[in-house]
N, C-alpha and C. Protein backbone atom coordinates (compact mmCIF):
# COMPACT_ATOMS: atom_id res chain seq x y z
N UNK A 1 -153.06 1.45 6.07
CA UNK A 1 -151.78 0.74 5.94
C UNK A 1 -150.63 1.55 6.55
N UNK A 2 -150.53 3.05 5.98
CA UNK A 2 -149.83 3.64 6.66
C UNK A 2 -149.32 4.01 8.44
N UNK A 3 -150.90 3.83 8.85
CA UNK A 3 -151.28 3.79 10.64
C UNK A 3 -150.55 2.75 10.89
N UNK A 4 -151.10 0.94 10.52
CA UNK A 4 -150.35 -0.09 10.92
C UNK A 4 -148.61 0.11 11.03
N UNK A 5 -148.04 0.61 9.78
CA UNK A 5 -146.31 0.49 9.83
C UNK A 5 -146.42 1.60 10.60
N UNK A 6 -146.98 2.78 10.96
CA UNK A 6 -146.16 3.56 11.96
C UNK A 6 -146.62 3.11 13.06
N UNK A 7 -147.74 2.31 13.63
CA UNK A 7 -147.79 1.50 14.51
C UNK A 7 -146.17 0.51 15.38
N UNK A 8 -145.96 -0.04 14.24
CA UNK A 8 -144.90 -1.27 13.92
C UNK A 8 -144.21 -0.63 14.16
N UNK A 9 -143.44 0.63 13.80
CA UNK A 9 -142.02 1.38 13.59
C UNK A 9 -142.06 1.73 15.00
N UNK A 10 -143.11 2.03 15.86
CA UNK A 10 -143.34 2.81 16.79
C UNK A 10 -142.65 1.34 17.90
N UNK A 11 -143.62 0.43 17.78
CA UNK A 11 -143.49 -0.87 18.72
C UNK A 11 -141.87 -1.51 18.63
N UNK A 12 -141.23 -1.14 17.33
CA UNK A 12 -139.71 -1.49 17.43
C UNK A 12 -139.04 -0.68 18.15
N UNK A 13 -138.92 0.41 17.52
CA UNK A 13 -138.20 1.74 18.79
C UNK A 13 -138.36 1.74 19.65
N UNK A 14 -139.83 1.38 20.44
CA UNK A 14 -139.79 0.95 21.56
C UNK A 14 -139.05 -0.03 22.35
N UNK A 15 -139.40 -1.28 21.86
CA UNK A 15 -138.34 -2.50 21.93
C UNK A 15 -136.89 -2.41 22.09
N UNK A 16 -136.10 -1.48 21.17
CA UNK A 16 -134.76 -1.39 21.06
C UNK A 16 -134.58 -0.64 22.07
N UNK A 17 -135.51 0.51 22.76
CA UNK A 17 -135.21 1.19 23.59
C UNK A 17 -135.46 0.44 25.03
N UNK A 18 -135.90 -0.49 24.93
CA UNK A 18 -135.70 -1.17 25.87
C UNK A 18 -135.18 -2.20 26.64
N UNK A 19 -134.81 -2.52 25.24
CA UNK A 19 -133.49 -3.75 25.03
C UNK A 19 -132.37 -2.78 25.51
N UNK A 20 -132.06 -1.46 25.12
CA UNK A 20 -130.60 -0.66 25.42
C UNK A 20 -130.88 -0.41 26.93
N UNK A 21 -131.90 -0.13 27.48
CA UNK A 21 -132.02 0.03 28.80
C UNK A 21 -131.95 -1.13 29.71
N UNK A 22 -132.24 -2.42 29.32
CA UNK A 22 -131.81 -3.95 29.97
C UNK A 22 -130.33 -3.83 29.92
N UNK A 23 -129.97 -3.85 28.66
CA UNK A 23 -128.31 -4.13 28.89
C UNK A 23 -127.69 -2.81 29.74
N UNK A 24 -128.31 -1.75 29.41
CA UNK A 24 -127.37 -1.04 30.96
C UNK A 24 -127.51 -0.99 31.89
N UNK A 25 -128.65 -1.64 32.44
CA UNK A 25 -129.21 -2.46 33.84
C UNK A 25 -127.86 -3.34 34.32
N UNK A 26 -127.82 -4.02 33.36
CA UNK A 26 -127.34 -5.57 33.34
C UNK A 26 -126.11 -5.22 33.47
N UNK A 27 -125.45 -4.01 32.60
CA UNK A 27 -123.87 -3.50 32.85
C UNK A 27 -123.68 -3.46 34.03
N UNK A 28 -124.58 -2.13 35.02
CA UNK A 28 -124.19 -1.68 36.05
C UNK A 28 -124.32 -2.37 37.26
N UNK A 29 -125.33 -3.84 36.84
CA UNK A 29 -124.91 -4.80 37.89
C UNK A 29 -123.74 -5.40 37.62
N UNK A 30 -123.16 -5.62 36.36
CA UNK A 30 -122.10 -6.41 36.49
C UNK A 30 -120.96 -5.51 37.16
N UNK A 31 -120.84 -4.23 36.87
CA UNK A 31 -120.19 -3.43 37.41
C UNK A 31 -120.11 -3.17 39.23
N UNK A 32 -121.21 -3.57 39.65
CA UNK A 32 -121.47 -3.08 41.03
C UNK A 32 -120.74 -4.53 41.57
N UNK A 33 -120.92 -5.69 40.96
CA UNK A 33 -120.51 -7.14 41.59
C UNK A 33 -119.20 -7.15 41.20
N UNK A 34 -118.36 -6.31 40.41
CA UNK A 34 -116.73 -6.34 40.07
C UNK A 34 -116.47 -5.48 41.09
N UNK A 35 -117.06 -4.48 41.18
CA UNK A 35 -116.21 -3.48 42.41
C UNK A 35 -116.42 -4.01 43.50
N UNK A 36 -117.36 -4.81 43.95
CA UNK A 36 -117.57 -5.41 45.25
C UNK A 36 -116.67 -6.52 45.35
N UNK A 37 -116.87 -7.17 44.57
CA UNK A 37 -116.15 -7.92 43.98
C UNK A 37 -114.33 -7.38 44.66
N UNK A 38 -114.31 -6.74 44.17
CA UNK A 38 -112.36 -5.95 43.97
C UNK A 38 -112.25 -5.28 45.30
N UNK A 39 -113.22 -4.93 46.29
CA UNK A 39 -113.37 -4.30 47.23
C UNK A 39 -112.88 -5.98 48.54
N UNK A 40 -114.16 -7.00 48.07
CA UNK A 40 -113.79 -8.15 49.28
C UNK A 40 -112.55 -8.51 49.04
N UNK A 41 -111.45 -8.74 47.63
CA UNK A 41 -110.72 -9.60 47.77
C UNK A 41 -109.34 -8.10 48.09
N UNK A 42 -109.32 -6.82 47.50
CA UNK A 42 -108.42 -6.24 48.56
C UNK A 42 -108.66 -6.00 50.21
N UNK A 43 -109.46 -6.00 50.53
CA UNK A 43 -109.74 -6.26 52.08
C UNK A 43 -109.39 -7.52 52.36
N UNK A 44 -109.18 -8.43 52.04
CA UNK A 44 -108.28 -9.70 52.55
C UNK A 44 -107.25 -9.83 52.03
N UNK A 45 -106.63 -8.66 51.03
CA UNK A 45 -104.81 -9.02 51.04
C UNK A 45 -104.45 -8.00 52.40
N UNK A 46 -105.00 -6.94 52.97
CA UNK A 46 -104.75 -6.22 54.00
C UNK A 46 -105.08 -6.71 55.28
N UNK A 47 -103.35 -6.43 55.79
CA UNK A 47 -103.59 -6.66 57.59
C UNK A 47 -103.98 -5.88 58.54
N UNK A 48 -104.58 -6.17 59.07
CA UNK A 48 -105.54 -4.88 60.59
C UNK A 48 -104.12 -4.25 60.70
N UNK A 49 -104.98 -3.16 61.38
CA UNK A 49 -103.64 -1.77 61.78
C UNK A 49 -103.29 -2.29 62.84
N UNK A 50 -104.14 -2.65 63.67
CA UNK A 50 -103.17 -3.01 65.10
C UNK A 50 -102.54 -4.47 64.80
N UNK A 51 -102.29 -5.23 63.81
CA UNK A 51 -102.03 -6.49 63.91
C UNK A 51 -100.71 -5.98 62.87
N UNK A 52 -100.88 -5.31 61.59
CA UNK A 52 -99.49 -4.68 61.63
C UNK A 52 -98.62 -3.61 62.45
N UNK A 53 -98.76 -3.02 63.21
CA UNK A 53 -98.35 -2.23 64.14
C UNK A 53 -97.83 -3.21 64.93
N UNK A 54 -98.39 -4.21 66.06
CA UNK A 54 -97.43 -5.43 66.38
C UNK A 54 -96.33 -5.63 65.50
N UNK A 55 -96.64 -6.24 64.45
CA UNK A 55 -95.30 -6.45 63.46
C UNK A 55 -94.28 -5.62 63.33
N UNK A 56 -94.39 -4.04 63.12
CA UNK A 56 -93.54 -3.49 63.14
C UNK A 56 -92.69 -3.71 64.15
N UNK A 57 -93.21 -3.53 65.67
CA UNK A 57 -92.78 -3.27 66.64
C UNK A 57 -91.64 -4.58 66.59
N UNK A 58 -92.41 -5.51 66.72
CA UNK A 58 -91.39 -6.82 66.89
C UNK A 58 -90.53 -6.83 65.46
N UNK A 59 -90.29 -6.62 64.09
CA UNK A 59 -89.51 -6.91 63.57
C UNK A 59 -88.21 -5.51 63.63
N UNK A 60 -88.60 -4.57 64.54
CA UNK A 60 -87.91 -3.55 64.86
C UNK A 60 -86.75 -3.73 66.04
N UNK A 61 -87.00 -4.92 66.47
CA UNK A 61 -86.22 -5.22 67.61
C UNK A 61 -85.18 -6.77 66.60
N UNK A 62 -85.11 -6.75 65.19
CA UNK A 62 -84.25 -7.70 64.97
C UNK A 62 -83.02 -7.33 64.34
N UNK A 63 -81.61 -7.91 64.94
CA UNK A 63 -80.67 -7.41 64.47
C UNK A 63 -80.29 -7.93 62.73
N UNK A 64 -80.38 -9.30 62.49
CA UNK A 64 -80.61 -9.02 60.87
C UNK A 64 -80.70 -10.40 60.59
N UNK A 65 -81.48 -10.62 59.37
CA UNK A 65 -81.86 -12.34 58.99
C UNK A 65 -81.27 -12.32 57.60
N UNK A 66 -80.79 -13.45 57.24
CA UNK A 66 -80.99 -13.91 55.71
C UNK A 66 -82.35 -14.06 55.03
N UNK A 67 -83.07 -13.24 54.07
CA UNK A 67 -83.83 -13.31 53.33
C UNK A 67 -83.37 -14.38 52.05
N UNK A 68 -84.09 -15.50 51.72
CA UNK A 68 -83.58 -16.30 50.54
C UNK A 68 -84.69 -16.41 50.07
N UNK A 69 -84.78 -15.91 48.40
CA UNK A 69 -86.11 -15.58 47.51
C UNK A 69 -85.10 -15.40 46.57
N UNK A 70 -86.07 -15.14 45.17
CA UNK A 70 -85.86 -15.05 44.08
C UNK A 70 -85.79 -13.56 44.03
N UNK A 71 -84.77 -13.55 42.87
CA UNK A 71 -84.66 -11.95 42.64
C UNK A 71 -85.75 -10.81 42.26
N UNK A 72 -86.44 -11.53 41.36
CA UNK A 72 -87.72 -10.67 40.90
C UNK A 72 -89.08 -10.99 42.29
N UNK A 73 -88.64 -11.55 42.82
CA UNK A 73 -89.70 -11.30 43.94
C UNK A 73 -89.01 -10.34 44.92
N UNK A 74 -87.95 -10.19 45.41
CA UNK A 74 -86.94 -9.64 46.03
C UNK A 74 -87.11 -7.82 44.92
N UNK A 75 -87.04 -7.80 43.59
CA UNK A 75 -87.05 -6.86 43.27
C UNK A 75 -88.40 -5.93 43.33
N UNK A 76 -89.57 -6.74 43.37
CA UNK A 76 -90.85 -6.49 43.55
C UNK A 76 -91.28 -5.47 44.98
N UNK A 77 -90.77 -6.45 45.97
CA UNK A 77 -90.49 -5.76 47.34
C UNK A 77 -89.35 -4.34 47.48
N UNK A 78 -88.81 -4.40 47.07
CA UNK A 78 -87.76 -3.36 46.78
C UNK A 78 -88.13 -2.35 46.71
N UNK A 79 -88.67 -2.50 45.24
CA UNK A 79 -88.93 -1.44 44.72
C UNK A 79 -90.12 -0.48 45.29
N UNK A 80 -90.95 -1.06 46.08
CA UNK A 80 -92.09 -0.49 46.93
C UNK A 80 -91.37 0.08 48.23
N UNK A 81 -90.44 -0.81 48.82
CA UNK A 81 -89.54 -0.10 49.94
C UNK A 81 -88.81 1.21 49.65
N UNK A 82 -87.91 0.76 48.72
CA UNK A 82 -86.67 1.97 48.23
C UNK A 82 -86.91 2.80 47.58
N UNK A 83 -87.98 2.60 46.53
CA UNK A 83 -88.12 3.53 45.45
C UNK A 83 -87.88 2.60 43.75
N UNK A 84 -86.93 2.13 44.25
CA UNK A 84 -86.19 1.39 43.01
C UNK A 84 -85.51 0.51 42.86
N UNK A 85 -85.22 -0.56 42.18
CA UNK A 85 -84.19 -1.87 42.20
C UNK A 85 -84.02 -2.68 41.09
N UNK A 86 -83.50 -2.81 40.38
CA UNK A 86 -82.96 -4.03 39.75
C UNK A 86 -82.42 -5.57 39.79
N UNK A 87 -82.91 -6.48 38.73
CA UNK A 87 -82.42 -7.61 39.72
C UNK A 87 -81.33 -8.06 39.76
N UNK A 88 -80.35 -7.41 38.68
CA UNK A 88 -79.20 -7.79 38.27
C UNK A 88 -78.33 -7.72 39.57
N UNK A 89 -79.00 -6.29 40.29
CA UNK A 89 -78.16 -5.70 41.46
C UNK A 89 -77.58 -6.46 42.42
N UNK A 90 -76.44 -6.12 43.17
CA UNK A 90 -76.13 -7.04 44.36
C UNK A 90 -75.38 -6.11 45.40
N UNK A 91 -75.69 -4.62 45.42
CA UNK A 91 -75.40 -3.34 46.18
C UNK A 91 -76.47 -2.72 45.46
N UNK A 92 -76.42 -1.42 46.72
CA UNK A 92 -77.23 -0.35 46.33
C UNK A 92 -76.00 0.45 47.00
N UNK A 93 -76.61 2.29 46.18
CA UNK A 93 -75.76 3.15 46.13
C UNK A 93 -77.13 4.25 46.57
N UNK A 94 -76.81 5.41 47.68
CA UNK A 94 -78.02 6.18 48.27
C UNK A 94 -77.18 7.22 47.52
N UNK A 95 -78.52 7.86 46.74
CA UNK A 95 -77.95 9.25 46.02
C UNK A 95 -78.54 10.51 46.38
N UNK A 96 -79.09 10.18 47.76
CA UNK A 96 -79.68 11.03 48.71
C UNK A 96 -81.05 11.35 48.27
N UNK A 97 -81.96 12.26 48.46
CA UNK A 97 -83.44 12.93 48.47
C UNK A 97 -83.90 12.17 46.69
N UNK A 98 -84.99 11.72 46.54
CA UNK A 98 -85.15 11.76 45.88
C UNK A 98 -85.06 12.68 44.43
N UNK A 99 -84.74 12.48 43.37
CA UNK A 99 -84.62 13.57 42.65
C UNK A 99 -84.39 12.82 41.06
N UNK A 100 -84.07 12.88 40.04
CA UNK A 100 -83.93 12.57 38.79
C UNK A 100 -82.41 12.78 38.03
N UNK A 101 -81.61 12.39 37.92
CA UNK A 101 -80.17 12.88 36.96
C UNK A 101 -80.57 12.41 35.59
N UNK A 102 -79.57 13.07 34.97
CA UNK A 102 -79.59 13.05 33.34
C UNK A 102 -78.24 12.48 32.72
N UNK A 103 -78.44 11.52 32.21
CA UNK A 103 -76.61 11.44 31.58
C UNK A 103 -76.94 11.38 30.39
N UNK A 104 -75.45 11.92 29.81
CA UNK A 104 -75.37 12.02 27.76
C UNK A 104 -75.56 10.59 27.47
N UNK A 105 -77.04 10.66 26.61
CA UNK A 105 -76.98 9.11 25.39
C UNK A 105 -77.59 7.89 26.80
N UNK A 106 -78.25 8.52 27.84
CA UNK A 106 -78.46 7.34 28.53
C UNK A 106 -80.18 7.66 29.07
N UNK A 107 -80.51 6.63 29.76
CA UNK A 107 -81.97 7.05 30.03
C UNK A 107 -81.80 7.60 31.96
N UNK A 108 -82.98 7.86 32.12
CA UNK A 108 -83.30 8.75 33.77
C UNK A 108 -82.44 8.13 34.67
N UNK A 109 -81.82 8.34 35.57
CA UNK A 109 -81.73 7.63 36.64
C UNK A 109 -82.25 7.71 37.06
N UNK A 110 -83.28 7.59 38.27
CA UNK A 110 -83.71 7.49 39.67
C UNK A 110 -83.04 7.15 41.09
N UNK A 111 -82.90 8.54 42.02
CA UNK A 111 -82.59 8.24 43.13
C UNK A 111 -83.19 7.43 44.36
N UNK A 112 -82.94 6.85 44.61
CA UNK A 112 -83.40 6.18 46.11
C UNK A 112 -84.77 6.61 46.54
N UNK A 113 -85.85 6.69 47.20
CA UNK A 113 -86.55 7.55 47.68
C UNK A 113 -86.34 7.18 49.09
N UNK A 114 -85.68 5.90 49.73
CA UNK A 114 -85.72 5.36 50.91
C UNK A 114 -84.17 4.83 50.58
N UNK A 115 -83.28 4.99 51.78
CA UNK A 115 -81.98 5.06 52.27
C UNK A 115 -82.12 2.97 51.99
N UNK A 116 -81.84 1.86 51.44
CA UNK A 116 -81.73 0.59 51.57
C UNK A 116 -80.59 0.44 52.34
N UNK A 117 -79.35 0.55 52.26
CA UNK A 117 -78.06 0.66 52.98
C UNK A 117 -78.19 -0.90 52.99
N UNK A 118 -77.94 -1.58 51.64
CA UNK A 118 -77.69 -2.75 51.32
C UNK A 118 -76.26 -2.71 50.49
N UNK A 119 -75.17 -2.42 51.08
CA UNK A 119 -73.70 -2.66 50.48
C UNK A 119 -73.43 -3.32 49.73
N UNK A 120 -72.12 -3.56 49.25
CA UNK A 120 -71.79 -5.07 48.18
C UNK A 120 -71.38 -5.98 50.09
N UNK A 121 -71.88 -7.12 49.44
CA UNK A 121 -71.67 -8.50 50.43
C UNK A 121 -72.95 -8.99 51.06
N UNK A 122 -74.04 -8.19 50.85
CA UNK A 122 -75.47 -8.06 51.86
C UNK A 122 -76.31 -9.06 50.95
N UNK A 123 -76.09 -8.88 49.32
CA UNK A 123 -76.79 -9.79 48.29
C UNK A 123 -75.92 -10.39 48.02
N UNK A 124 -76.20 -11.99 47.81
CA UNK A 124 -75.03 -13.22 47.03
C UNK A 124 -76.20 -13.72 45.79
N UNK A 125 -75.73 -14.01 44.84
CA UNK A 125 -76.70 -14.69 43.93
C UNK A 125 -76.78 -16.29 44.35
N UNK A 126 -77.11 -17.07 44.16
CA UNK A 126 -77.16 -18.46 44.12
C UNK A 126 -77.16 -19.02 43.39
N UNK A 127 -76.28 -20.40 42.82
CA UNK A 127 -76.59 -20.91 41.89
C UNK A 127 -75.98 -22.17 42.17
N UNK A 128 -76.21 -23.50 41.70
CA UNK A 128 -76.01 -24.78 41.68
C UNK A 128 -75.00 -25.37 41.13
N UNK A 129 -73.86 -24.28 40.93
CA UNK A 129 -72.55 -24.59 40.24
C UNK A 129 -72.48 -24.56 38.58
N UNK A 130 -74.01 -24.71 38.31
CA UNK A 130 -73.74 -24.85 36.90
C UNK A 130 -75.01 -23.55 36.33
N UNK A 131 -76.40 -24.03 37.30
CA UNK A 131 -77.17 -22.66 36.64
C UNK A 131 -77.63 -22.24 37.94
N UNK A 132 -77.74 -20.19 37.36
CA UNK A 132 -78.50 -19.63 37.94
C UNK A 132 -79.62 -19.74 38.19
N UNK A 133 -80.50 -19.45 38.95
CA UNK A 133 -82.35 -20.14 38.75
C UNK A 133 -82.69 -18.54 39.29
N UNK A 134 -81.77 -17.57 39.75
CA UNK A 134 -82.47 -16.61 40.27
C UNK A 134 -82.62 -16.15 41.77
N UNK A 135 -82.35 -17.38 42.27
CA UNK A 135 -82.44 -16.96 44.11
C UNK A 135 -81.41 -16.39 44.50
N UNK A 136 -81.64 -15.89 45.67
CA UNK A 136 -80.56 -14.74 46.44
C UNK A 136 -80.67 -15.13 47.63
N UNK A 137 -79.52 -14.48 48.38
CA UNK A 137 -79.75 -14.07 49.90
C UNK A 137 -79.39 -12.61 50.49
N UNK A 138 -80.44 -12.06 50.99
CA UNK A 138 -80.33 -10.90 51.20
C UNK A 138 -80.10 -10.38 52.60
N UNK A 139 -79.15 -9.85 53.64
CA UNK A 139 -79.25 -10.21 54.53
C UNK A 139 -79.83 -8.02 54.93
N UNK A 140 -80.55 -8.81 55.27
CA UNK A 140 -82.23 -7.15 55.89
C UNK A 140 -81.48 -7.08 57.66
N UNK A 141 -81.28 -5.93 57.86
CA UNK A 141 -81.61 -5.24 59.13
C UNK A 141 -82.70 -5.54 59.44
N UNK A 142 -83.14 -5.15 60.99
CA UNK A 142 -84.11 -5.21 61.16
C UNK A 142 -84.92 -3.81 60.87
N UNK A 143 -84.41 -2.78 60.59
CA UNK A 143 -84.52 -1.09 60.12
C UNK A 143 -85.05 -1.54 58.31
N UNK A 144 -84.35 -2.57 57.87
CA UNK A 144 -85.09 -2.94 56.39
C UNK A 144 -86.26 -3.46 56.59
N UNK A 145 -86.37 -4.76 57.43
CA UNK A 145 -87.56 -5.16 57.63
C UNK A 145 -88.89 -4.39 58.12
N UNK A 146 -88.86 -3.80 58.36
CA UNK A 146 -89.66 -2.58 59.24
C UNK A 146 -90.07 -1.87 57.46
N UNK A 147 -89.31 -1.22 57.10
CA UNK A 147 -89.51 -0.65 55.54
C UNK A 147 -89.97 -1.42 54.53
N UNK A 148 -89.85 -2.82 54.69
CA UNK A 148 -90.59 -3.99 53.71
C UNK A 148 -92.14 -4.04 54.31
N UNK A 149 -92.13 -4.17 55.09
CA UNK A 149 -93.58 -4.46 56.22
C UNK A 149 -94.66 -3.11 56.06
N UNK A 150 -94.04 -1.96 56.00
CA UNK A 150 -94.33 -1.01 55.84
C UNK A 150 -94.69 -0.58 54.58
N UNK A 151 -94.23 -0.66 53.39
CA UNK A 151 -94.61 -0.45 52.04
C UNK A 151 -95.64 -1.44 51.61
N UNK A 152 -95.25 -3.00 51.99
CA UNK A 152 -95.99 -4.11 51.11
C UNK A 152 -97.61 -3.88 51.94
N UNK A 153 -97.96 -3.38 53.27
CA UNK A 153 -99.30 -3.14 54.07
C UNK A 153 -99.90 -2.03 53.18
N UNK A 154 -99.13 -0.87 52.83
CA UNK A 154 -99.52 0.28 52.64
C UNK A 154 -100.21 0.26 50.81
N UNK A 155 -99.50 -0.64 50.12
CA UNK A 155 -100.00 -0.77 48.82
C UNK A 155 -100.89 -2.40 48.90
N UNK A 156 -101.21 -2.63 49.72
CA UNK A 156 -101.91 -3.96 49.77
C UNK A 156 -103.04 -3.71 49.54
N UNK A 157 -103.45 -2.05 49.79
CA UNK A 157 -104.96 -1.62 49.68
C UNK A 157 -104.67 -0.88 48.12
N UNK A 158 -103.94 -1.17 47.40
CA UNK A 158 -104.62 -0.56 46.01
C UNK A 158 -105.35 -1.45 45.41
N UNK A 159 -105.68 -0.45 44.31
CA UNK A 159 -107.17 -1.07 43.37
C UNK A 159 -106.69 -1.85 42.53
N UNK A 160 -105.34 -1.75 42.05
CA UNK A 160 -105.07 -3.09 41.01
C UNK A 160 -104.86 -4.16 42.01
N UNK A 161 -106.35 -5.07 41.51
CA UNK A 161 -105.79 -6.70 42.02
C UNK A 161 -104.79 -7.26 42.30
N UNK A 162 -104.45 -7.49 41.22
CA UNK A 162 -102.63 -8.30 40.77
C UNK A 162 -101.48 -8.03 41.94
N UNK A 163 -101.62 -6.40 41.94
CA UNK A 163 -100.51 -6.34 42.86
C UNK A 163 -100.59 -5.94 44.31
N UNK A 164 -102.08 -5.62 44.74
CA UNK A 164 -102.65 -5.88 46.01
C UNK A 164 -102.61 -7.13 46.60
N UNK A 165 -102.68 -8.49 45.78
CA UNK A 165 -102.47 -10.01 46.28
C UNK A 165 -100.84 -10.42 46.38
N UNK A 166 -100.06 -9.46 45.08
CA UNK A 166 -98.39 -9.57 45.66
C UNK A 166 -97.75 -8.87 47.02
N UNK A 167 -99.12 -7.79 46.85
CA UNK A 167 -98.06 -7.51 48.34
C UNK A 167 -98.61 -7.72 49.75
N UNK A 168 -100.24 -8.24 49.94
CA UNK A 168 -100.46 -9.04 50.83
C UNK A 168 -99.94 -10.44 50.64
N UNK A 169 -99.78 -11.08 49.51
CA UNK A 169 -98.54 -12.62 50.19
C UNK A 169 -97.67 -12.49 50.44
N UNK A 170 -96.80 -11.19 50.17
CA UNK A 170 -95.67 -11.08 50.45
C UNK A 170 -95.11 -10.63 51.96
N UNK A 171 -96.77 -9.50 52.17
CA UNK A 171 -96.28 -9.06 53.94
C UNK A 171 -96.50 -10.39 54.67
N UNK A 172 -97.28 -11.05 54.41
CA UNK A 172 -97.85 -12.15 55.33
C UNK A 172 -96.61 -13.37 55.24
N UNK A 173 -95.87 -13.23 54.20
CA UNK A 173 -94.59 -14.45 54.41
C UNK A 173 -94.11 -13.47 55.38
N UNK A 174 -93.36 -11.79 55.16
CA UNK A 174 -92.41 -12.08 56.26
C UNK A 174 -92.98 -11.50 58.02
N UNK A 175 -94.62 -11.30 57.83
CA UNK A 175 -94.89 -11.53 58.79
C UNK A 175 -94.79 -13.17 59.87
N UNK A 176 -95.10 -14.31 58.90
CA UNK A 176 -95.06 -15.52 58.92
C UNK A 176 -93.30 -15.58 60.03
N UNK A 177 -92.01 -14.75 59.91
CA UNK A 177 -90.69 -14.54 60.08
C UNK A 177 -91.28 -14.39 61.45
N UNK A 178 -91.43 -12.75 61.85
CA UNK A 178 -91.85 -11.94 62.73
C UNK A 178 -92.79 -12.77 63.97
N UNK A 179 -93.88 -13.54 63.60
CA UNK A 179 -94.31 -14.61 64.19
C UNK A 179 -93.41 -15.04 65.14
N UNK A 180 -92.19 -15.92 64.22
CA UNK A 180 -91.57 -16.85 65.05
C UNK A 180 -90.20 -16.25 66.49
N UNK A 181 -90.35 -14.18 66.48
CA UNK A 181 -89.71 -13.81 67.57
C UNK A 181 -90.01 -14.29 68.82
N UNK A 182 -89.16 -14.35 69.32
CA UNK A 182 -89.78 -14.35 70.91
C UNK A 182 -88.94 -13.38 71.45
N UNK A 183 -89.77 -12.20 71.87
CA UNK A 183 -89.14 -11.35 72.81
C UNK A 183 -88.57 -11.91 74.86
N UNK A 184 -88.91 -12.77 74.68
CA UNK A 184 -88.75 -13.28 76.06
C UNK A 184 -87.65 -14.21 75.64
N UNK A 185 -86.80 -14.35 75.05
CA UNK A 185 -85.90 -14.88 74.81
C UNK A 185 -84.37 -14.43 74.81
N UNK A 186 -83.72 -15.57 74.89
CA UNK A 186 -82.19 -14.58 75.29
C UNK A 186 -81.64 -14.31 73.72
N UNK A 187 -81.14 -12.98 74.21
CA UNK A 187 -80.76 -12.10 72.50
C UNK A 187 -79.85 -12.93 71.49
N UNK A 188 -79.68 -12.95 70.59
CA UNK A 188 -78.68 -13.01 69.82
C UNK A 188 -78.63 -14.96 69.58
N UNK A 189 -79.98 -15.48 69.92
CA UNK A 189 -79.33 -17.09 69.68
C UNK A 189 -79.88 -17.16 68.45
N UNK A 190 -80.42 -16.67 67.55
CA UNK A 190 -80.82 -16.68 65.99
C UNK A 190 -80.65 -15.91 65.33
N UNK A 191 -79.04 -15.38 65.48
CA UNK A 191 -79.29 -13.73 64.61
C UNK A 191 -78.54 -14.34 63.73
N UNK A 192 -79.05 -13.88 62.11
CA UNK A 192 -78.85 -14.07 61.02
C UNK A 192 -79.81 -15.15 60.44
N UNK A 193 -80.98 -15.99 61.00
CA UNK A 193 -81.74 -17.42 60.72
C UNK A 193 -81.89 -16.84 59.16
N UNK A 194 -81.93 -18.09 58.36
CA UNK A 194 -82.20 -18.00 56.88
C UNK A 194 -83.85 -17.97 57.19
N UNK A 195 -84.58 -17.40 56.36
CA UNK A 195 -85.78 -17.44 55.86
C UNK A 195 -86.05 -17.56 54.77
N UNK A 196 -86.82 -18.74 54.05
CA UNK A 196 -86.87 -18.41 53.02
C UNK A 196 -88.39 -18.31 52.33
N UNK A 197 -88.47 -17.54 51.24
CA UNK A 197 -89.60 -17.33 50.67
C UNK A 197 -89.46 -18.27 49.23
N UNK A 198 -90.26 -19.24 49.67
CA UNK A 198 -89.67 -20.23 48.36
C UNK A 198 -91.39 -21.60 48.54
N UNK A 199 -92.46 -20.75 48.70
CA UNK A 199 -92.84 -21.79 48.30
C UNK A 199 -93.58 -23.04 47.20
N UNK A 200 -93.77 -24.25 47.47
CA UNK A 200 -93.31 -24.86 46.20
C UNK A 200 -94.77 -26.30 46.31
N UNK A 201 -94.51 -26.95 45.41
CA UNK A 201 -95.64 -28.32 45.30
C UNK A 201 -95.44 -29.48 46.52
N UNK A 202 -96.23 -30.21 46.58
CA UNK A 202 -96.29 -31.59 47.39
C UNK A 202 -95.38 -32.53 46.14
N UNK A 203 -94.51 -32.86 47.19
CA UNK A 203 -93.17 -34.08 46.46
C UNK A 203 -94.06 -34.63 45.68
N UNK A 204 -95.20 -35.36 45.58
CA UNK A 204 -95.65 -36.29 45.36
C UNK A 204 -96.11 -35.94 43.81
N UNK A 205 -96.23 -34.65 43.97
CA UNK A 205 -96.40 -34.27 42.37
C UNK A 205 -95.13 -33.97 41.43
N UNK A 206 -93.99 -34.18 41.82
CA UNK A 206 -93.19 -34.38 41.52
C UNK A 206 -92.72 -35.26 40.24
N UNK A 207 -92.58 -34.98 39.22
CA UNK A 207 -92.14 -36.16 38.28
C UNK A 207 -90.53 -36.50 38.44
């Protein structure tokens, strides 16, 4: 009787030990199909080097557009360009080299890490006379644009999802801009064109 249950005891431990070895089979495939997984879909928020390198080049030759977006999308981009931004903002102030200040009873500041040289008059808020909804117009150098294009490519390849897909839709709208240069064209007949980053449903779904 005794042989049989240590038989039995023997054939369970076995079992469990092999049940724990299925499920970490089974983990490390699920694991291998998430990173592959996270690997295909950041490789398609990222643009080829030579296909952003074009971009630079051509949005380097623009003297300056109206950007019209929402502030927290506007602050999103920012903050990957400059270092830092708020959405309340409607100037920036360069406090030179990056670095940290301290004030009595207040929290960190943070300096600039990138020069924006967005004055007061460059941001207007928008609003419909009665409410804010959040949109702006920002009017970008072409020396900004170049620094937007440049940050949103460069973090398009990180490992968090979420914000690898914000900043490949975001280079690809104002690549979508950059597109519509024509260097063979006579200078200055579209300087300032609104662009806007605003997109939205088919009317039809509209109530």
């Amino acid at each position: 009787m005794f042989k049989a249950w240590r038989e039995e005891y023997r054939a369970n431990q076995a079992m469990k030990r092999q049940i724990k070895l299925d499920e970490w089979e089974q983990e490390k495939r699920w694991r291998e199909e998430d990173r592959t997984a996270r690997q295909k879909a950041i490789m398609e928020n990222t643009t080829a080097l030579a296909t952003h390198n074009e971009n630079l080049k051509a949005a380097a030759g623009v003297s300056y557009l109206t950007l019209v977006c929402h502030e927290d999308t506007w602050t999103f981009m920012a903050t990957r360009a400059f270092g830092q931004w708020q959405p309340a903002w409607t100037q920036s102030t360069y406090g030179g080299p990056l670095y940290v200040r301290y004030a009595p009873n207040s929290a960190e500041v943070r300096a600039f890490a990138v020069d924006p040289n967005l004055p007061d008059g460059r941001i207007k808020k928008i609003s419909d006379g009665k409410v804010r909804h959040g949109m702006q117009e920002v009017i970008l150098s072409g020396h900004n644009l170049t620094q937007l294009l440049g940050a949103l490519h460069d973090e398009a390849d990180e490992d968090n999802v979420a914000d690898s897909a914000r900043c490949g839709r975001l280079y690809n709208k104002l690549a979508e801009f950059v597109d519509l240069i024509d260097p063979d064209a006579v200078a200055g007949q579209t300087t300032g064109v609104k662009f806007r980053i605003d997109d939205s449903v088919d009317a039809a779904h509209v109530q």
